[in-house]
PDB file of N, CA and C in Angstrom:
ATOM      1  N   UNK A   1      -2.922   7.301   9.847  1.00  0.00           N
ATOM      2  CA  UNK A   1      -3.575   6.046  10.149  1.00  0.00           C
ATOM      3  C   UNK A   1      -4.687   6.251  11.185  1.00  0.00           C
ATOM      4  N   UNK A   2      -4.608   7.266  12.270  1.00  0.00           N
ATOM      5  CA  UNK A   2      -5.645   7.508  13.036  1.00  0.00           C
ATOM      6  C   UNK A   2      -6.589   7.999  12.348  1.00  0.00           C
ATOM      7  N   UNK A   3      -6.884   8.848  11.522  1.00  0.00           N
ATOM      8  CA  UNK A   3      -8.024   9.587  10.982  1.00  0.00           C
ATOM      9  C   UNK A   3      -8.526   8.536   9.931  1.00  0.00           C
ATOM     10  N   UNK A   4      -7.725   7.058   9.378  1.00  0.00           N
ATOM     11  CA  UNK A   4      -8.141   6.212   8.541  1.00  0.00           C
ATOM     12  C   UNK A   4      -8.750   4.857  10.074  1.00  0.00           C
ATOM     13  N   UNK A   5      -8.679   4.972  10.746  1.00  0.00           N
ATOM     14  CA  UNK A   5      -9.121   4.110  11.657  1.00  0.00           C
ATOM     15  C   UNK A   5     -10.426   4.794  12.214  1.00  0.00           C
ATOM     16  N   UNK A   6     -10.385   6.095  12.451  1.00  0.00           N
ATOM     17  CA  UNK A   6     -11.394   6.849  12.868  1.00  0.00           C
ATOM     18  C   UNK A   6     -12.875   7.003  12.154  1.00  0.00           C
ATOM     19  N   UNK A   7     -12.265   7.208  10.635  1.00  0.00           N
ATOM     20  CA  UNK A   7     -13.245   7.031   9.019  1.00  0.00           C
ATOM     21  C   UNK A   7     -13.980   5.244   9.270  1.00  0.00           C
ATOM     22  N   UNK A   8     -12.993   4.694   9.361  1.00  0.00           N
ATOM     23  CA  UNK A   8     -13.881   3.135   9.298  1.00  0.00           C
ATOM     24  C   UNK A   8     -14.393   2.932  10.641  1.00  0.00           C
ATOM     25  N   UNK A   9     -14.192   3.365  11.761  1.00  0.00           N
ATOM     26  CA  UNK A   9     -15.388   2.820  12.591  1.00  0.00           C
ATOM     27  C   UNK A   9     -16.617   3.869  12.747  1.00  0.00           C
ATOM     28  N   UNK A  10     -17.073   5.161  12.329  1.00  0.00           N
ATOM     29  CA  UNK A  10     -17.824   5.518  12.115  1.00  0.00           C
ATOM     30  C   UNK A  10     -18.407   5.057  11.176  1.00  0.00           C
ATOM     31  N   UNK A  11     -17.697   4.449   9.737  1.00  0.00           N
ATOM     32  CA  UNK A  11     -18.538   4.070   8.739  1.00  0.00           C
ATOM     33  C   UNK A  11     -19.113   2.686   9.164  1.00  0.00           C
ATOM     34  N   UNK A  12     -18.075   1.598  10.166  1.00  0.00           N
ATOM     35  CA  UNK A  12     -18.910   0.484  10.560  1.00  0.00           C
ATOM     36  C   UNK A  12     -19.974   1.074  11.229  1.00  0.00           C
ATOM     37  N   UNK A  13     -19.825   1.643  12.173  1.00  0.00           N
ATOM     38  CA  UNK A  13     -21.055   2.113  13.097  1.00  0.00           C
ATOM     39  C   UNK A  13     -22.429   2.233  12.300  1.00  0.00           C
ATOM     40  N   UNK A  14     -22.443   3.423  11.205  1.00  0.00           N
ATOM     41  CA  UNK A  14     -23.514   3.506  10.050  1.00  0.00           C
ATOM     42  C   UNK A  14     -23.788   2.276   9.553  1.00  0.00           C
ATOM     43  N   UNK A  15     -22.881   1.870   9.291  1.00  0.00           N
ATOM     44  CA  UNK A  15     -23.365   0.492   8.468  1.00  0.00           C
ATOM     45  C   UNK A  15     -24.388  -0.363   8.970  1.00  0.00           C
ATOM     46  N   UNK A  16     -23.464  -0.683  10.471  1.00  0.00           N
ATOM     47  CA  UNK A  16     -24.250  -1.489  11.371  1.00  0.00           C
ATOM     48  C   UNK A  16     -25.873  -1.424  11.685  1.00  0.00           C
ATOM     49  N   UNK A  17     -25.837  -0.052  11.600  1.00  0.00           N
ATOM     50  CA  UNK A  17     -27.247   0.632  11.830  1.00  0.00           C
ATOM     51  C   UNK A  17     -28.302   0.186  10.512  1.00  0.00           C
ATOM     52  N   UNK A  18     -27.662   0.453   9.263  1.00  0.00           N
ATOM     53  CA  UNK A  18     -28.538   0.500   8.311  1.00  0.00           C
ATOM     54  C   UNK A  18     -28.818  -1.211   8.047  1.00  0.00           C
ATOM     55  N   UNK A  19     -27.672  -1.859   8.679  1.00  0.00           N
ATOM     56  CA  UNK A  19     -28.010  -3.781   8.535  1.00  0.00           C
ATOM     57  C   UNK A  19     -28.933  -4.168   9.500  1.00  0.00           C
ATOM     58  N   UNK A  20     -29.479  -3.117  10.468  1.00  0.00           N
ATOM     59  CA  UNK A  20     -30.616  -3.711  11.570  1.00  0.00           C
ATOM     60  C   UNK A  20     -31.823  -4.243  11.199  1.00  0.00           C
ATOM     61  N   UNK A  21     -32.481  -5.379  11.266  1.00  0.00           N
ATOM     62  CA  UNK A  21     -33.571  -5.669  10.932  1.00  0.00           C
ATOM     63  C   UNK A  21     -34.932  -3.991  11.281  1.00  0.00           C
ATOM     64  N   UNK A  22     -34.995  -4.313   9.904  1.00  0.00           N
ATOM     65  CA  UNK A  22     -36.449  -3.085  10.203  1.00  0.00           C
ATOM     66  C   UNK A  22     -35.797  -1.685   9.566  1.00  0.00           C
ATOM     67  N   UNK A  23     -34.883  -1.348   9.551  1.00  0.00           N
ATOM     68  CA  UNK A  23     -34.081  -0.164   9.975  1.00  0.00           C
ATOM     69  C   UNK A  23     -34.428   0.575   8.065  1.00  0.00           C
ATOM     70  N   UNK A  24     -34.295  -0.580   7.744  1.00  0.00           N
ATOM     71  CA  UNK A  24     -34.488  -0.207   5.489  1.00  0.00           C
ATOM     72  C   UNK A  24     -35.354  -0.945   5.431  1.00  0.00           C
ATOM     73  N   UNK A  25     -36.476  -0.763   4.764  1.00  0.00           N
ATOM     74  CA  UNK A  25     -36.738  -2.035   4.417  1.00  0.00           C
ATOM     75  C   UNK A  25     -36.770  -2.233   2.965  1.00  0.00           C
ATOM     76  N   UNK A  26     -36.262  -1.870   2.264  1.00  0.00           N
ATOM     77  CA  UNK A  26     -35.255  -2.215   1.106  1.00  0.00           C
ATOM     78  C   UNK A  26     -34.284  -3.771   1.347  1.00  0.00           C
ATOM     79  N   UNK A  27     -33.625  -3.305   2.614  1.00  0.00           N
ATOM     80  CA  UNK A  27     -32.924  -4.393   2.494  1.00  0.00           C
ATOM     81  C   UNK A  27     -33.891  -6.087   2.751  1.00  0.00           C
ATOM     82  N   UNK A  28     -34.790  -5.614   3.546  1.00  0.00           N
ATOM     83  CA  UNK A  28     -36.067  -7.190   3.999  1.00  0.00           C
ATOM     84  C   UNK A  28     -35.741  -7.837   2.989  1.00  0.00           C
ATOM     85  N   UNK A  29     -36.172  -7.534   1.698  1.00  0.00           N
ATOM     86  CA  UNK A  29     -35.963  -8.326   0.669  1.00  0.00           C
ATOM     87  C   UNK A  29     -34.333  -9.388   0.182  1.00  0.00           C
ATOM     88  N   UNK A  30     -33.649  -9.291   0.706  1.00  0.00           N
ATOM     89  CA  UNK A  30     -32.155  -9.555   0.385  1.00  0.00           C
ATOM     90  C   UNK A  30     -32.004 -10.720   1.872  1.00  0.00           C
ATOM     91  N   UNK A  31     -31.581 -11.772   1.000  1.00  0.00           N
ATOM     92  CA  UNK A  31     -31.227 -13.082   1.748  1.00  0.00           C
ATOM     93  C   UNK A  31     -30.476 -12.329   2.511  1.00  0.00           C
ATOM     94  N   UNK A  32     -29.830 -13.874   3.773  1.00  0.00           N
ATOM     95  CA  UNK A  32     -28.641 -13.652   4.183  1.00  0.00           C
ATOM     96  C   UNK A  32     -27.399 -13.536   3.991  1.00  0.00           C
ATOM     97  N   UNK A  33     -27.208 -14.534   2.612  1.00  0.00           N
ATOM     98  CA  UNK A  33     -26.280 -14.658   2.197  1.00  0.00           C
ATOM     99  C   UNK A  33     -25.606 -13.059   1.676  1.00  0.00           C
ATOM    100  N   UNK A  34     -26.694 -12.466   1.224  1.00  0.00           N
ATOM    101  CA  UNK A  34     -26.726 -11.464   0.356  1.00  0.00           C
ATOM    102  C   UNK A  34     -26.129  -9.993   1.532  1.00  0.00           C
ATOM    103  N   UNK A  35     -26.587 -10.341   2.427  1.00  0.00           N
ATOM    104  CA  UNK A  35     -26.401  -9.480   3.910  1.00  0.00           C
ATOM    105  C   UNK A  35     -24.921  -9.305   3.849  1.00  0.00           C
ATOM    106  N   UNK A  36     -24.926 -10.860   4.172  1.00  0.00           N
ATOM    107  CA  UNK A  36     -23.552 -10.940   4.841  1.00  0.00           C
ATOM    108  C   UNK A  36     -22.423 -10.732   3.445  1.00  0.00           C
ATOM    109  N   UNK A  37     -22.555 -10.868   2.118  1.00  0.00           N
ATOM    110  CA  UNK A  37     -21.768  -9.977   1.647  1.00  0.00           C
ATOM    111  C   UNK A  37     -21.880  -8.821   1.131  1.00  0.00           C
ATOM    112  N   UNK A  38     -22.704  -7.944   1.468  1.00  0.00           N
ATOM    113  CA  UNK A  38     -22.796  -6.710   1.585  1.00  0.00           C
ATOM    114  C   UNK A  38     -22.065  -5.850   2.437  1.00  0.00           C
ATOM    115  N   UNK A  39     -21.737  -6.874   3.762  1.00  0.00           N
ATOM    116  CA  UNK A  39     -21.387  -6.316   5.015  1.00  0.00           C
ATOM    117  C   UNK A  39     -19.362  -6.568   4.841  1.00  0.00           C
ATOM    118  N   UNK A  40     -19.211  -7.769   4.473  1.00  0.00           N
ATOM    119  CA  UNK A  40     -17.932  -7.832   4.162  1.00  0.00           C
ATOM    120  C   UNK A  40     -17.404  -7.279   2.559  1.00  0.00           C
ATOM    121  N   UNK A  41     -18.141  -6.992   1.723  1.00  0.00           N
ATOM    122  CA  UNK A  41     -17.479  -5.922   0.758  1.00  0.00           C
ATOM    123  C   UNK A  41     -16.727  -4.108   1.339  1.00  0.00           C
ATOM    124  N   UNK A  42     -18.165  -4.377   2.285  1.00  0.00           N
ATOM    125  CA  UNK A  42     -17.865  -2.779   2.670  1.00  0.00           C
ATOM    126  C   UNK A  42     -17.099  -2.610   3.571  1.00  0.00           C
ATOM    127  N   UNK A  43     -16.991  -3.711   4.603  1.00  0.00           N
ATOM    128  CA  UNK A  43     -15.751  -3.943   5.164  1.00  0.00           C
ATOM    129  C   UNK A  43     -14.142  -3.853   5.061  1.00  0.00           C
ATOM    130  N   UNK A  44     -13.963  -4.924   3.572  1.00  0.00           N
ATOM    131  CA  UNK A  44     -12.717  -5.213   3.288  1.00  0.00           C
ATOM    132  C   UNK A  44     -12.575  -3.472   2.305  1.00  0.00           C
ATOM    133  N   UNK A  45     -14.047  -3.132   1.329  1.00  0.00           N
ATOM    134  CA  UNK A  45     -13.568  -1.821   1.075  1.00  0.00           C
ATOM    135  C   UNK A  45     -12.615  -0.490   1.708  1.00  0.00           C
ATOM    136  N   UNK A  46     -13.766  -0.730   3.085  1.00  0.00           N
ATOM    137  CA  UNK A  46     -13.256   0.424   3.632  1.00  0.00           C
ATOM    138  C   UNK A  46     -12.025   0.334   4.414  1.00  0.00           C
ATOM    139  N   UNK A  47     -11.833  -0.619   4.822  1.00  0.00           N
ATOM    140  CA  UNK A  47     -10.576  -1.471   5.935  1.00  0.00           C
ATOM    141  C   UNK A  47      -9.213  -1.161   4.886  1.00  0.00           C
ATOM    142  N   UNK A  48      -9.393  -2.394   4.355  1.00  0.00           N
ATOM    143  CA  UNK A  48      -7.609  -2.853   3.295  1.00  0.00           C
ATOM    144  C   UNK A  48      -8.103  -1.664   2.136  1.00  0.00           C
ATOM    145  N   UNK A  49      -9.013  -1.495   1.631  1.00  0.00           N
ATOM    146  CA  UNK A  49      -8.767  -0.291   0.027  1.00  0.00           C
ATOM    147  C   UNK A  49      -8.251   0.754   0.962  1.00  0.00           C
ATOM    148  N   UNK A  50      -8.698   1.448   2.008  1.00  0.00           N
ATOM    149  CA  UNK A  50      -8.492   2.672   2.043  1.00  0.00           C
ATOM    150  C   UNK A  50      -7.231   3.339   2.660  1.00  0.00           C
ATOM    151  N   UNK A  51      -6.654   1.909   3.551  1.00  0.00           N
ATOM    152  CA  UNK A  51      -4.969   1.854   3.976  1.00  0.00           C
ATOM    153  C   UNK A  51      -4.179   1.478   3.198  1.00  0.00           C
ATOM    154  N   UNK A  52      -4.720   1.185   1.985  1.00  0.00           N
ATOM    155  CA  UNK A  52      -3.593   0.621   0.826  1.00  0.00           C
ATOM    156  C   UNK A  52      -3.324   1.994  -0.075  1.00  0.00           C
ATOM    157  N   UNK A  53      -4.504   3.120  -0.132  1.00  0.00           N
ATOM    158  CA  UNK A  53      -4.589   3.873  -0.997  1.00  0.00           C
ATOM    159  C   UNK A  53      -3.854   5.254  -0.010  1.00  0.00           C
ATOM    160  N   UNK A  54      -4.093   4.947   1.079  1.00  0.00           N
ATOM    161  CA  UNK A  54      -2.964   6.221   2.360  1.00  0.00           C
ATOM    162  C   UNK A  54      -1.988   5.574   2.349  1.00  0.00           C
ATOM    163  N   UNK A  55      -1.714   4.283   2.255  1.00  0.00           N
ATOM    164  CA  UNK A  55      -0.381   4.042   2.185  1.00  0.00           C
ATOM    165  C   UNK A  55       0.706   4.216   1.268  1.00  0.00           C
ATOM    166  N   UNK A  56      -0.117   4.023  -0.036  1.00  0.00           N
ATOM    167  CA  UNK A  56       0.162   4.467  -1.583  1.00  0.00           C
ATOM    168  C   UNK A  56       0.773   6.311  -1.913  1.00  0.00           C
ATOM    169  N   UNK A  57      -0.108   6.583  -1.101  1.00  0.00           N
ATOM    170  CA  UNK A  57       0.119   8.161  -1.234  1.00  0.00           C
ATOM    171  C   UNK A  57       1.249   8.705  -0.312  1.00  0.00           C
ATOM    172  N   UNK A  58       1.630   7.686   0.662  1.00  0.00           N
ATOM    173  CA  UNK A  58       2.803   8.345   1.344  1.00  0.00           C
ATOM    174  C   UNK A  58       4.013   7.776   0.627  1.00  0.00           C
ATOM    175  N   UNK A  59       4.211   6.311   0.177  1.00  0.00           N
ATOM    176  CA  UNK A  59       5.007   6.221  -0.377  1.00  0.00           C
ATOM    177  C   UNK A  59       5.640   6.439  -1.706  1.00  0.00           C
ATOM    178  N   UNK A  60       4.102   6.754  -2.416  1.00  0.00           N
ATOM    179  CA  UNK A  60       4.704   7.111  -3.848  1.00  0.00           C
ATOM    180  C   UNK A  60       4.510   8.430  -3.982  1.00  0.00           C
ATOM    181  N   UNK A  61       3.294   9.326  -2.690  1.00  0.00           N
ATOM    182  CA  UNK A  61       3.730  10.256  -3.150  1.00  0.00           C
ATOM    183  C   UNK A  61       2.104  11.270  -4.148  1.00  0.00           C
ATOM    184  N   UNK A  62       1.632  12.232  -3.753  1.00  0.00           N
ATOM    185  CA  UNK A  62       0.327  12.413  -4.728  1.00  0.00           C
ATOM    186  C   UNK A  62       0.373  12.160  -6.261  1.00  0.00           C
ATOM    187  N   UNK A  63       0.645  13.085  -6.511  1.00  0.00           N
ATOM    188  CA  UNK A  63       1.163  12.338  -8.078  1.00  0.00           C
ATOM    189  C   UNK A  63       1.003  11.427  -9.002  1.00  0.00           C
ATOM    190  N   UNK A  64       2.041  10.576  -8.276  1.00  0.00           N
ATOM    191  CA  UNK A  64       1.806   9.186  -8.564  1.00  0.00           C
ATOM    192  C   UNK A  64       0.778   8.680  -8.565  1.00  0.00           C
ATOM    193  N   UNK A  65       0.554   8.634  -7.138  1.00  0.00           N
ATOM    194  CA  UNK A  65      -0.947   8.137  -6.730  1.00  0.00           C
ATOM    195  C   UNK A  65      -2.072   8.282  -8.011  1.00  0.00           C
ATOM    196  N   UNK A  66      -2.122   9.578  -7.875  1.00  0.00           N
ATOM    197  CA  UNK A  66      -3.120  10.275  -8.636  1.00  0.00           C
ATOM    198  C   UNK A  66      -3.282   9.737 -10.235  1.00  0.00           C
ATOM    199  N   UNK A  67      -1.948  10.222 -11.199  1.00  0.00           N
ATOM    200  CA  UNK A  67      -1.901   9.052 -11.748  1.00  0.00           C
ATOM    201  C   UNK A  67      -2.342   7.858 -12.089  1.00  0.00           C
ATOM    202  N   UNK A  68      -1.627   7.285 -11.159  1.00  0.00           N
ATOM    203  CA  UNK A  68      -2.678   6.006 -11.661  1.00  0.00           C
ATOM    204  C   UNK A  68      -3.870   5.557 -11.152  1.00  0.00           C
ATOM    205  N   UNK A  69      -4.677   5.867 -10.470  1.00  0.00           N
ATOM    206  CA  UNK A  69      -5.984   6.403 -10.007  1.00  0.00           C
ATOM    207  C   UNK A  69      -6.635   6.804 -11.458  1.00  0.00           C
ATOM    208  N   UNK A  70      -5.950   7.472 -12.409  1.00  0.00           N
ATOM    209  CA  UNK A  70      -6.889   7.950 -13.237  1.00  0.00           C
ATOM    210  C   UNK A  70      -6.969   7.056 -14.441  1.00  0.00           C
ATOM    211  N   UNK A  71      -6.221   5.889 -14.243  1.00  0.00           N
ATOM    212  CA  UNK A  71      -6.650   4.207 -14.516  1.00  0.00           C
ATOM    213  C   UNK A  71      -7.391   3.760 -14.505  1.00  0.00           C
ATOM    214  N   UNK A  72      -7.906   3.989 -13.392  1.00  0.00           N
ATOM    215  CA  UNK A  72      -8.648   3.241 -12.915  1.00  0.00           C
ATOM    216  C   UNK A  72     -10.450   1.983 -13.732  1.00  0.00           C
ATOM    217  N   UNK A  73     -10.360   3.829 -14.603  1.00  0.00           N
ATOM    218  CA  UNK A  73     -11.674   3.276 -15.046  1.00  0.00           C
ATOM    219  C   UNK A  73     -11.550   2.797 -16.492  1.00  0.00           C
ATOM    220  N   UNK A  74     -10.188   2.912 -17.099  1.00  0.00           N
ATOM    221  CA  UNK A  74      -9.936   1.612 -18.441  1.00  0.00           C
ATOM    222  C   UNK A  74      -9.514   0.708 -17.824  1.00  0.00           C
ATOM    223  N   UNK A  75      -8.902   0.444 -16.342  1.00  0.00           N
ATOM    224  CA  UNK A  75      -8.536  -1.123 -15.976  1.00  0.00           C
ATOM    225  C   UNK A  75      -9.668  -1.849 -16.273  1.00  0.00           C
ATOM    226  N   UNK A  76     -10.813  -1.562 -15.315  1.00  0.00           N
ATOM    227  CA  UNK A  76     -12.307  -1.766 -14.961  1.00  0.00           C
ATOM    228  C   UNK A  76     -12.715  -2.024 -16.141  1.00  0.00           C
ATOM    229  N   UNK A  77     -12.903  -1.523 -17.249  1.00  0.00           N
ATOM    230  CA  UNK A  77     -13.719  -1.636 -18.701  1.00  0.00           C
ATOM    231  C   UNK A  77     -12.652  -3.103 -19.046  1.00  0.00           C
ATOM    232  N   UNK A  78     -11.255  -2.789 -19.174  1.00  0.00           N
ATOM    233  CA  UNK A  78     -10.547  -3.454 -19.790  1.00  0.00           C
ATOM    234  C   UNK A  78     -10.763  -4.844 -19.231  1.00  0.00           C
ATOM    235  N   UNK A  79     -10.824  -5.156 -17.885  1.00  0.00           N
ATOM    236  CA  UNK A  79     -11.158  -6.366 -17.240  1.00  0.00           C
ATOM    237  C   UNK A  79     -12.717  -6.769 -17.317  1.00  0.00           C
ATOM    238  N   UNK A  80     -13.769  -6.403 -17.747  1.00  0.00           N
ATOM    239  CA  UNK A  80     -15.237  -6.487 -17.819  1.00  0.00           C
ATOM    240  C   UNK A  80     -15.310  -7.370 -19.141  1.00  0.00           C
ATOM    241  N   UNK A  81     -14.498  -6.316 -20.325  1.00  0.00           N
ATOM    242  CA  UNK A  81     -14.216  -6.955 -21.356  1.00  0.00           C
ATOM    243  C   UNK A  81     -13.543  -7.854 -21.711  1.00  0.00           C
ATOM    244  N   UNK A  82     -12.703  -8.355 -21.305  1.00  0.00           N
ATOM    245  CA  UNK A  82     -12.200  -9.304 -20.851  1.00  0.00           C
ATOM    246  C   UNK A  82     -12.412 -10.623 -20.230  1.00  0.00           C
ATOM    247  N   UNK A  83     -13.369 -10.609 -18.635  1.00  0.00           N
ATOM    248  CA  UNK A  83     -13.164 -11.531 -17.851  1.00  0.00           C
ATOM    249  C   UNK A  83     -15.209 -11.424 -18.439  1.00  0.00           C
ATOM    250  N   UNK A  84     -15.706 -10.705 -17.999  1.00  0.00           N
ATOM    251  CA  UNK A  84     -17.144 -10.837 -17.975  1.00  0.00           C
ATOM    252  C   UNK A  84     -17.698 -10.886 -19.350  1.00  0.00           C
ATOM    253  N   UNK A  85     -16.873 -10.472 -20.784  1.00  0.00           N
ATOM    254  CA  UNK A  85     -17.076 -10.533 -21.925  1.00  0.00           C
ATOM    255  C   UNK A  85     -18.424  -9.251 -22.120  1.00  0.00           C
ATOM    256  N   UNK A  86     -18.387  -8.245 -21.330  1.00  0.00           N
ATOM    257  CA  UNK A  86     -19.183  -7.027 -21.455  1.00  0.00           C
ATOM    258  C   UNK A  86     -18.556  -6.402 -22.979  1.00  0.00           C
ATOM    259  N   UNK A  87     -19.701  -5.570 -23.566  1.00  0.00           N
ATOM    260  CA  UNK A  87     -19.157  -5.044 -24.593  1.00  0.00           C
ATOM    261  C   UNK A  87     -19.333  -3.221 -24.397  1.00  0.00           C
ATOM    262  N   UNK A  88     -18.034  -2.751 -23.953  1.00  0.00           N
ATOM    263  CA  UNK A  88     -17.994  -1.377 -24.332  1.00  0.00           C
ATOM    264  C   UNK A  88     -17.863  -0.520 -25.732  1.00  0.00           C
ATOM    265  N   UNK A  89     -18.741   0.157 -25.465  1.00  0.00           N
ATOM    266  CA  UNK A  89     -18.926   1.489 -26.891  1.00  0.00           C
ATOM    267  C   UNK A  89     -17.730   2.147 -27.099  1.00  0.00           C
ATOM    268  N   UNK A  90     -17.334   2.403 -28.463  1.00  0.00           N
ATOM    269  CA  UNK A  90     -16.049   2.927 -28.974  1.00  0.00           C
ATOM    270  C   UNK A  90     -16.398   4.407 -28.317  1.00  0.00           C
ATOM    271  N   UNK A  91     -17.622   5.001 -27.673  1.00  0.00           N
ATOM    272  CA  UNK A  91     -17.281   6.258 -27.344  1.00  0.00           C
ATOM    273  C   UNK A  91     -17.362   6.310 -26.088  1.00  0.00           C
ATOM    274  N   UNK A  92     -17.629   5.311 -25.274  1.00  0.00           N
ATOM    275  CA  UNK A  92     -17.396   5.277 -23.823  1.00  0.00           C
ATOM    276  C   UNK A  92     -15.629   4.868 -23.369  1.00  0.00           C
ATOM    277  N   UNK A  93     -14.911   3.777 -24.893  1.00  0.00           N
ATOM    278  CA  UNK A  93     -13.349   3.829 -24.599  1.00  0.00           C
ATOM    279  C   UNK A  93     -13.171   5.471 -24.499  1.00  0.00           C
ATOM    280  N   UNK A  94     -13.455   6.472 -25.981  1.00  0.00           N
ATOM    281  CA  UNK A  94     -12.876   7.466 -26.218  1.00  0.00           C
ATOM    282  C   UNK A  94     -12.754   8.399 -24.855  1.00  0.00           C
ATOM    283  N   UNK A  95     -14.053   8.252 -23.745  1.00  0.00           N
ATOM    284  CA  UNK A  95     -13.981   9.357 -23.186  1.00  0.00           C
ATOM    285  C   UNK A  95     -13.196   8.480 -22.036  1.00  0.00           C
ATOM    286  N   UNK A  96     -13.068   7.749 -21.768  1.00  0.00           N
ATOM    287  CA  UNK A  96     -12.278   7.398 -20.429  1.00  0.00           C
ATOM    288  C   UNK A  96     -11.215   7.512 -20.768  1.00  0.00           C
TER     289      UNK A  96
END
C-alpha cells in the first residue's frame, strides 16, 4: 500500500503540473467542465483502480488476477456492443 500511495502522489503531482494554465497548450482548448473531468477520471483511476487491482492480487492471488485481467478486453467490446451499440468486426472478436 505504501509504494501504491507513493505511485499516486507522484502521478497527482505530474498531473497537477500538466493541468497548469499555459503548461500544454493542447489543453487551452478544453472547457472547464472538460478539465475538471479529466482530473477526476485520473484520479478515481489511479486512487480506487489501482488499490482494488493490489488488493485483488493479494487476495486472489497472481493468477487469478491475471486471468481475469485477460478479460478484460471482450468485457469492454462486449459492453460497447451492448450499451453504446458500437459494432465490432468478427476479426477483432477472433483476436481478443
Amino acid at each position: 500500500m505504501g509504494i501504491n500511495l507513493a505511485k499516486g502522489l507522484i502521478a497527482l503531482i505530474f498531473m497537477a503540473i500538466l493541468l497548469l494554465p499555459g503548461f500544454y497548450s493542447g489543453l487551452a482548448s478544453l472547457d472547464t467542465n472538460s478539465l475538471v473531468a479529466l482530473a477526476l477520471s485520473g484520479l478515481v483511476g489511479i486512487c480506487f483502480g489501482d488499490t482494488l487491482y493490489f488488493l485483488t492480487l493479494v487476495r486472489m492471488g497472481a493468477r487469478r488476477t491475471l486471468l481475469l485481467g485477460s478479460l478484460i478486453p471482450v468485457t469492454t467490446a462486449f459492453i460497447a456492443v451492448t450499451v453504446l451499440g458500437e459494432k465490432v468486426p468478427m476479426l477483432a472478436w477472433l483476436w481478443m
